[in-house]
PDB file of N, CA and C in Angstrom:
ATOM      1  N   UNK A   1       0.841  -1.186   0.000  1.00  0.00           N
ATOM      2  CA  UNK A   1       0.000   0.000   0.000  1.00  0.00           C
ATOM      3  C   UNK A   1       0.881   1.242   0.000  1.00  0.00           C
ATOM      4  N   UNK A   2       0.522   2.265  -0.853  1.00  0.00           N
ATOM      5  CA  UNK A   2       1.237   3.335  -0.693  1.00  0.00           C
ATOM      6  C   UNK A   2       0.706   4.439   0.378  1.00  0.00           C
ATOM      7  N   UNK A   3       0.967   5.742   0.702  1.00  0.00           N
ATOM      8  CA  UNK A   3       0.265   6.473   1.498  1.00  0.00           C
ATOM      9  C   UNK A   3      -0.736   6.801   1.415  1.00  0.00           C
ATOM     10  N   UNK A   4      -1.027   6.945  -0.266  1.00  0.00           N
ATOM     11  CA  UNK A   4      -2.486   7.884  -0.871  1.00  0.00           C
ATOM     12  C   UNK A   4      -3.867   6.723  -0.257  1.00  0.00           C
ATOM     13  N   UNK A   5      -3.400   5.249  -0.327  1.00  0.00           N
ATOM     14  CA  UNK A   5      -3.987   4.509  -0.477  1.00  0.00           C
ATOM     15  C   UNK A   5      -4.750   3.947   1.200  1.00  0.00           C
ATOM     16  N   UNK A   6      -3.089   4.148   2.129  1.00  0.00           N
ATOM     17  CA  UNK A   6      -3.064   3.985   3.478  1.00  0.00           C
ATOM     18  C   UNK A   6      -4.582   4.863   3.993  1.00  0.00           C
ATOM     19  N   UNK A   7      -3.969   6.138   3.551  1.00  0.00           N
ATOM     20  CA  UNK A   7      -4.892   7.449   4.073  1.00  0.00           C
ATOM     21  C   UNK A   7      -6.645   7.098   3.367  1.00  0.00           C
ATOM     22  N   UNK A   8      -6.325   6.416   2.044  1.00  0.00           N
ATOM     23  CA  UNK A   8      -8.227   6.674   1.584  1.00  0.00           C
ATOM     24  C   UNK A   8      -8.534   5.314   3.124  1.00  0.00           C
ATOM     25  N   UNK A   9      -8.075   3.766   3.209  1.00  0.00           N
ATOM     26  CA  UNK A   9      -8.477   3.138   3.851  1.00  0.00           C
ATOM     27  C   UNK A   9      -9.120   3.836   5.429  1.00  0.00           C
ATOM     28  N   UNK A  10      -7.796   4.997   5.766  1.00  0.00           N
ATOM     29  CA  UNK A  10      -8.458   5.195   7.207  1.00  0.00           C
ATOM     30  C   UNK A  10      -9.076   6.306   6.844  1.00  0.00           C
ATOM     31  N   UNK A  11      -9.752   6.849   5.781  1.00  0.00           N
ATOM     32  CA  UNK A  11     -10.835   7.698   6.070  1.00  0.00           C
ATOM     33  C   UNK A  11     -12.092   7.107   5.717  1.00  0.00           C
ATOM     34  N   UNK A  12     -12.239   5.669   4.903  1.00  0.00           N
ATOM     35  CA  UNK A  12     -13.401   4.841   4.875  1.00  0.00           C
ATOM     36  C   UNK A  12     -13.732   4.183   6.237  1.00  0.00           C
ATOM     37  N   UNK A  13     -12.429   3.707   6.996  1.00  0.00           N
ATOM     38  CA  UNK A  13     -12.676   3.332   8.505  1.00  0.00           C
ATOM     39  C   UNK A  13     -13.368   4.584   9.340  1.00  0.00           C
ATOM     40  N   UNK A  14     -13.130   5.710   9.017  1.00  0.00           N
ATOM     41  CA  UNK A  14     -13.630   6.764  10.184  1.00  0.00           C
ATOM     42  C   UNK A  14     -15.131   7.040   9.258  1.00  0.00           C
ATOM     43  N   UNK A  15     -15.542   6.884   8.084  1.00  0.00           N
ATOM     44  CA  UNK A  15     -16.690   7.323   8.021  1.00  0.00           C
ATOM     45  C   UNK A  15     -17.774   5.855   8.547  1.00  0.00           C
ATOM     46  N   UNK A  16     -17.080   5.131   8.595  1.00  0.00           N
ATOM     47  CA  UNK A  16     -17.919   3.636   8.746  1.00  0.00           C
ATOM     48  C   UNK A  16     -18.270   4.162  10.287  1.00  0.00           C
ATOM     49  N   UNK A  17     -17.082   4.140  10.791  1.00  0.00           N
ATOM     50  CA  UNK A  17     -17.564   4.552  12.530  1.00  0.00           C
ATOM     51  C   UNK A  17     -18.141   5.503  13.232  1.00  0.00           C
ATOM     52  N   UNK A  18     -18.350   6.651  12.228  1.00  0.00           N
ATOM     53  CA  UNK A  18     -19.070   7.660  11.884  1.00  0.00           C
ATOM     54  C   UNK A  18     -20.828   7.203  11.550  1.00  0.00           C
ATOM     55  N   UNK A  19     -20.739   6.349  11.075  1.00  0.00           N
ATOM     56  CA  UNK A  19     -21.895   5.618  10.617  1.00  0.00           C
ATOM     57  C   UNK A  19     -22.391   5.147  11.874  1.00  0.00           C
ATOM     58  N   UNK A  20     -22.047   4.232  12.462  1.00  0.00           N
ATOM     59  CA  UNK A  20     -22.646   3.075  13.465  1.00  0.00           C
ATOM     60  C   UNK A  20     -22.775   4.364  14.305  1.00  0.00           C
ATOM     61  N   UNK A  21     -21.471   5.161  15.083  1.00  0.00           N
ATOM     62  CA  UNK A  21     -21.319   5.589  16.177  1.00  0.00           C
ATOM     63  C   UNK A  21     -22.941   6.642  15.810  1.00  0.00           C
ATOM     64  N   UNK A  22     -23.403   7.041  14.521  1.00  0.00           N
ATOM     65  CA  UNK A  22     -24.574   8.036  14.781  1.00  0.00           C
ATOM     66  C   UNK A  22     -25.660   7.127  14.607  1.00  0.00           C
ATOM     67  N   UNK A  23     -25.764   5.944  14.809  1.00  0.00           N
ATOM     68  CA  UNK A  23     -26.910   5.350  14.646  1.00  0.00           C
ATOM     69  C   UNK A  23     -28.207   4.461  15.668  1.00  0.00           C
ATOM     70  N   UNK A  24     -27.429   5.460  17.013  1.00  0.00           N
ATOM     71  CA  UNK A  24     -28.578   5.275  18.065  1.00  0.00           C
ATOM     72  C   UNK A  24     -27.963   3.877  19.104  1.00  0.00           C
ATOM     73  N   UNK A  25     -29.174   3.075  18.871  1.00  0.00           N
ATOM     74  CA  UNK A  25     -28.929   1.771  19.770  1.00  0.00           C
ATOM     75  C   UNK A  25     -27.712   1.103  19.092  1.00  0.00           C
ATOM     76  N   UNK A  26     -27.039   0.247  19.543  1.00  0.00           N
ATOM     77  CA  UNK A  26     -26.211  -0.286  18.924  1.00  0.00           C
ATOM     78  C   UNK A  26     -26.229  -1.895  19.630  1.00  0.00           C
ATOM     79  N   UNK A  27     -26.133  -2.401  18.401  1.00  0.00           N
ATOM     80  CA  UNK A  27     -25.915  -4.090  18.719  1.00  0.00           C
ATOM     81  C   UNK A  27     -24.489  -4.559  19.108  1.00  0.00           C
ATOM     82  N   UNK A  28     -24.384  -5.905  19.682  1.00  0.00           N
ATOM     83  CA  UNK A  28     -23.225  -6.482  20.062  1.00  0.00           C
ATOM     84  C   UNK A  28     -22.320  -6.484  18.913  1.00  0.00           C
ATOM     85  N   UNK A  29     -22.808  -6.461  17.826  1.00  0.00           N
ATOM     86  CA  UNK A  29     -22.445  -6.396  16.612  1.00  0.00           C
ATOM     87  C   UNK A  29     -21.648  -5.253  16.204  1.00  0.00           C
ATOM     88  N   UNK A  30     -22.446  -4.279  16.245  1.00  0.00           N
ATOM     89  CA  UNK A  30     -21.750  -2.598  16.031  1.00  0.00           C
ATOM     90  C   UNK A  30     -20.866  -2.513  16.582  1.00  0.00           C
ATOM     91  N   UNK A  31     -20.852  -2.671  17.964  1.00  0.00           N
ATOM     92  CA  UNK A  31     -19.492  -2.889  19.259  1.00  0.00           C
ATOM     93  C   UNK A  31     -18.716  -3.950  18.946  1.00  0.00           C
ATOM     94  N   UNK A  32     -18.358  -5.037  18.030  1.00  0.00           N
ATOM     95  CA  UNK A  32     -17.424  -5.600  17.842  1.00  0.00           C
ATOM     96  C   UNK A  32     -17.061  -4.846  16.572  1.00  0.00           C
ATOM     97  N   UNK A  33     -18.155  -4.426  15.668  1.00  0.00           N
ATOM     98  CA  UNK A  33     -17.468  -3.809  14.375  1.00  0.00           C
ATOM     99  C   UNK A  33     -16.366  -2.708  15.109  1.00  0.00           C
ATOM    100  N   UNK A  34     -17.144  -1.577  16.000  1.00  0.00           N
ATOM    101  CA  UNK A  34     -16.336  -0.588  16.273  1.00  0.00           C
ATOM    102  C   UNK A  34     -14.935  -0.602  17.005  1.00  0.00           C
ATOM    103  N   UNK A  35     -15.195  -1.730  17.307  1.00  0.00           N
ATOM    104  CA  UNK A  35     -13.448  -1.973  17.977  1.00  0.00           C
ATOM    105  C   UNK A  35     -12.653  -2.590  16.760  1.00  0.00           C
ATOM    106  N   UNK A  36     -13.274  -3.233  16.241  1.00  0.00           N
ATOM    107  CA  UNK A  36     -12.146  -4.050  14.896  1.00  0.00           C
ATOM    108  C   UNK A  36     -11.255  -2.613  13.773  1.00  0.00           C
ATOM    109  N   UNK A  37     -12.780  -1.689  13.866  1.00  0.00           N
ATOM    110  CA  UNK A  37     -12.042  -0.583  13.313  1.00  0.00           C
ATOM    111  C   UNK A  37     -11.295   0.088  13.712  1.00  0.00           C
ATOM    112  N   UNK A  38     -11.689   0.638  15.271  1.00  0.00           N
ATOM    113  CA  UNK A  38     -10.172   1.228  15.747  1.00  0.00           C
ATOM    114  C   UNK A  38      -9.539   0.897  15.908  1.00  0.00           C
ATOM    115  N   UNK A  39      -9.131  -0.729  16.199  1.00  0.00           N
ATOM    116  CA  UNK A  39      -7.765  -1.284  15.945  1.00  0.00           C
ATOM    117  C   UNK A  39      -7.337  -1.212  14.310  1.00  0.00           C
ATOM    118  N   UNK A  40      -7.788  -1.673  13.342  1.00  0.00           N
ATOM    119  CA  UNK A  40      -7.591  -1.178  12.243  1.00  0.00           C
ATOM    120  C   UNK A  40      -6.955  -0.239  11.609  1.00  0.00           C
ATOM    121  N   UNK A  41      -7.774   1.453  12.102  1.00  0.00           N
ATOM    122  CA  UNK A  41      -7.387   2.455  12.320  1.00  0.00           C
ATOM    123  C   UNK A  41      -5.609   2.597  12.675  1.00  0.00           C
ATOM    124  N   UNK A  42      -5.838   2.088  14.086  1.00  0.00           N
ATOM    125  CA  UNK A  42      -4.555   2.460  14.914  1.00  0.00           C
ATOM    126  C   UNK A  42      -3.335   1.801  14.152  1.00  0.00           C
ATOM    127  N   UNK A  43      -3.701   0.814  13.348  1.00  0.00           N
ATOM    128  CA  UNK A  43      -3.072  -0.067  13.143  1.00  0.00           C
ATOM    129  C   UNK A  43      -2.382   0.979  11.869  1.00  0.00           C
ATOM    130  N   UNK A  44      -3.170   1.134  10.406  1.00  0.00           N
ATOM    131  CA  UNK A  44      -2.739   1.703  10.111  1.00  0.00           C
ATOM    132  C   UNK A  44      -2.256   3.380   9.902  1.00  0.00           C
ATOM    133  N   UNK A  45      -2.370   3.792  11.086  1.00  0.00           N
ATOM    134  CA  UNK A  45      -1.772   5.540  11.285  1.00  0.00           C
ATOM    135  C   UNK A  45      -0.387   4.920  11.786  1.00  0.00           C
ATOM    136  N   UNK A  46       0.076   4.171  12.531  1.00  0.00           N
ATOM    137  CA  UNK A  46       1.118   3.165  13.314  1.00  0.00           C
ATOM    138  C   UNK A  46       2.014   3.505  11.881  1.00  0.00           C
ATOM    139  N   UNK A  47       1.526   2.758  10.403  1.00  0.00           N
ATOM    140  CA  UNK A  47       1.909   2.534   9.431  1.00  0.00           C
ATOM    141  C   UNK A  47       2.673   3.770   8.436  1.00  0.00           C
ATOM    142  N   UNK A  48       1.564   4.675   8.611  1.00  0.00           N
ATOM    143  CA  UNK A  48       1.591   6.112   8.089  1.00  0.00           C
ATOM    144  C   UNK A  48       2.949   6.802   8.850  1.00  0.00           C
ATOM    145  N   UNK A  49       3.173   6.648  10.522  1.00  0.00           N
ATOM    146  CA  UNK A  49       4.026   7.256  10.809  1.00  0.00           C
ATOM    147  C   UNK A  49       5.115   6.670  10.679  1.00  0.00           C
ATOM    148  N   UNK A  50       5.219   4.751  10.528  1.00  0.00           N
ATOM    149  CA  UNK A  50       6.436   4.446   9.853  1.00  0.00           C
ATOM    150  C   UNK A  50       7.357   4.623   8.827  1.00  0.00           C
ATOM    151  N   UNK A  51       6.638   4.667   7.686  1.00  0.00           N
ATOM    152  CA  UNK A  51       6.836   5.434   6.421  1.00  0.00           C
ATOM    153  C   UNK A  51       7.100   6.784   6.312  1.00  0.00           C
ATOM    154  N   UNK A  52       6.746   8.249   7.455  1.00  0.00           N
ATOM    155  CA  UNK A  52       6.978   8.819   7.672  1.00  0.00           C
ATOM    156  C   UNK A  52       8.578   8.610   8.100  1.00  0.00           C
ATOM    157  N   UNK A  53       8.915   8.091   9.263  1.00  0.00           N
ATOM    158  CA  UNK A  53      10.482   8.300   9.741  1.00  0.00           C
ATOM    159  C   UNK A  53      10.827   7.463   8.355  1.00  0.00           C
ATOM    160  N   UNK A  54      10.766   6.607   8.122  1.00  0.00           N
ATOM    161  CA  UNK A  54      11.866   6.114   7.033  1.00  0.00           C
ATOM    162  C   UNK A  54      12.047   6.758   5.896  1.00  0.00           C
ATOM    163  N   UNK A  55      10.988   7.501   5.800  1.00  0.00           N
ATOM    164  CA  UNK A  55      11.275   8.623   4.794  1.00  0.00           C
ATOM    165  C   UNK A  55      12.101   9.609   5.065  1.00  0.00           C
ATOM    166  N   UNK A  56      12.149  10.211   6.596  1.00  0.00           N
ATOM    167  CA  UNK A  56      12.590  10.983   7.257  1.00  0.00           C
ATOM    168  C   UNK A  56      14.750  10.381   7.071  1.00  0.00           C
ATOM    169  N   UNK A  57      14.204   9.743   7.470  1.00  0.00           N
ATOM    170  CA  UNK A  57      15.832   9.285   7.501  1.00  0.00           C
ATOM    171  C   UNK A  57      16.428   8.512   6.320  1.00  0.00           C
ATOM    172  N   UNK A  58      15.985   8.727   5.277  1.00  0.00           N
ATOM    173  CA  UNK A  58      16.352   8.175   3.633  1.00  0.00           C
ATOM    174  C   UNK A  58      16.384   6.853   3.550  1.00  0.00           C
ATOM    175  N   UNK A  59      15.177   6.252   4.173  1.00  0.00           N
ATOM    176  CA  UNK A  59      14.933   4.884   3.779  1.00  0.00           C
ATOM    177  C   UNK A  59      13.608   4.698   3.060  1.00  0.00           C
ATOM    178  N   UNK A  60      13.954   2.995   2.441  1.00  0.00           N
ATOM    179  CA  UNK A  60      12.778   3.186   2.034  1.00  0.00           C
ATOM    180  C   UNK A  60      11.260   3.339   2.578  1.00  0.00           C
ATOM    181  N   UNK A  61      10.514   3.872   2.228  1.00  0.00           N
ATOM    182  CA  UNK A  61       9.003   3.974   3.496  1.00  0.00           C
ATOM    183  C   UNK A  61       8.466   2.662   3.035  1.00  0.00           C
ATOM    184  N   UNK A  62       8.670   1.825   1.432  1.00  0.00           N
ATOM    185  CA  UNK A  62       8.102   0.266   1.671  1.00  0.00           C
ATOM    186  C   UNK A  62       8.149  -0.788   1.854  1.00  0.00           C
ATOM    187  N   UNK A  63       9.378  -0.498   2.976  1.00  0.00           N
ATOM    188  CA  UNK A  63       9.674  -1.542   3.532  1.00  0.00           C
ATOM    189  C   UNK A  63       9.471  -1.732   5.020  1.00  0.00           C
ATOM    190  N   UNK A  64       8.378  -0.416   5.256  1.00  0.00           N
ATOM    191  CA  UNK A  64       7.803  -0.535   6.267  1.00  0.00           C
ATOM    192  C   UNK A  64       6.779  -1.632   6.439  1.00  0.00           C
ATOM    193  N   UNK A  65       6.039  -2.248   7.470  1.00  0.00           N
ATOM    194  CA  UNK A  65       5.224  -3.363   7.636  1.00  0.00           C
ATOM    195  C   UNK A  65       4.689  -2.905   8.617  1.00  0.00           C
ATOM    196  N   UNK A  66       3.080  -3.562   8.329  1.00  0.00           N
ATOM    197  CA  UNK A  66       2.047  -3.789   9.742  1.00  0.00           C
ATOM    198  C   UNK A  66       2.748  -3.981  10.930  1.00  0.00           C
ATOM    199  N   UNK A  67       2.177  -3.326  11.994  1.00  0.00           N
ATOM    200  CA  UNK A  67       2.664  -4.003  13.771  1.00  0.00           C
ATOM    201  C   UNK A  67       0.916  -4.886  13.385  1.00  0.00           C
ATOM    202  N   UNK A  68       1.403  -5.693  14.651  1.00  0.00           N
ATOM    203  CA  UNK A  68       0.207  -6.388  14.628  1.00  0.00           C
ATOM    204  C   UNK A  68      -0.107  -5.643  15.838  1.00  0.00           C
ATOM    205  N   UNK A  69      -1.432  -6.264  16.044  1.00  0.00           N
ATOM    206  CA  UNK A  69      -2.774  -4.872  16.894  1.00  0.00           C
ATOM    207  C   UNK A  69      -2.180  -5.048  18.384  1.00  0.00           C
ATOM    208  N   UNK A  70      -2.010  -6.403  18.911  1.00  0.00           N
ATOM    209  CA  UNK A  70      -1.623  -6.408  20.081  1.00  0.00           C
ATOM    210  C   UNK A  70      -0.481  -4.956  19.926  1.00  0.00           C
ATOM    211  N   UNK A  71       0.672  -5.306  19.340  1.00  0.00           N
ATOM    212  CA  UNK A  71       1.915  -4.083  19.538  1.00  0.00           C
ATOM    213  C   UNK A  71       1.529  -2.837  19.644  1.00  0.00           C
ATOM    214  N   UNK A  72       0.134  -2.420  18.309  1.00  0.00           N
ATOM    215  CA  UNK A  72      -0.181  -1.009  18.645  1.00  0.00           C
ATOM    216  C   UNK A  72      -0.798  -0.605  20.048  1.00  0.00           C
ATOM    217  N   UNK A  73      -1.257  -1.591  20.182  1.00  0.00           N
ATOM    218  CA  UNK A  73      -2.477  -1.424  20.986  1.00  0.00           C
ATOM    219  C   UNK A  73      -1.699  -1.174  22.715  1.00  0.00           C
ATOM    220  N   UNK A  74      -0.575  -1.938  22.431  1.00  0.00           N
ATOM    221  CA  UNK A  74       0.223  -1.660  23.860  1.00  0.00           C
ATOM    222  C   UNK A  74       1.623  -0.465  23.931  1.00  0.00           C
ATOM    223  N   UNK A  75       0.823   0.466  22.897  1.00  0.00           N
ATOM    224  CA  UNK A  75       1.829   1.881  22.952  1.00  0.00           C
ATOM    225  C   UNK A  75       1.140   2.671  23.984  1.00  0.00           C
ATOM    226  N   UNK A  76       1.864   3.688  24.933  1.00  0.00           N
ATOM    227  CA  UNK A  76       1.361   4.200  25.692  1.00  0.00           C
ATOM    228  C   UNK A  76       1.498   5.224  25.116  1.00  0.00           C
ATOM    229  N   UNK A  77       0.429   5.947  25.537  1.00  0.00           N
ATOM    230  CA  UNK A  77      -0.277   8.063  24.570  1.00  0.00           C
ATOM    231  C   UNK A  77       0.470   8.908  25.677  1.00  0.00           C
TER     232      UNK A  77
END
């Protein structure tokens, strides 16, 4: 995936969650969708800022790779 491509995926993930999150009651369903996406999400911005430093420091950005969700998911903000 290149960036243009990275970036359309997580703005179809934020309008999807945009979707459910305005749609009132929500099923067990919606609540597993909505977490799959923000891991998703997290997963690839994780991606976006990899490609960022390796760009940053004259490497290649595609030879950056997925973290898997556990790794993102255990970065502290």
């Amino acid at each position: 995936m290149d960036d243009s491509e990275i970036r359309g995926r997580i703005e179809e993930l934020v309008a999807e969650e945009h979707r459910l999150r305005d749609g009132g009651q929500h099923t067990d369903e919606d609540r597993a969708r909505l977490r799959e996406i923000e891991e998703e999400r997290d997963q690839l911005w994780d991606l976006v800022r990899q490609r960022d430093a390796k760009r940053q420091y004259g490497e290649d950005p595609d030879e950056a790779r997925p973290r898997s969700e556990q790794q993102v998911e255990g970065y502290l903000q």
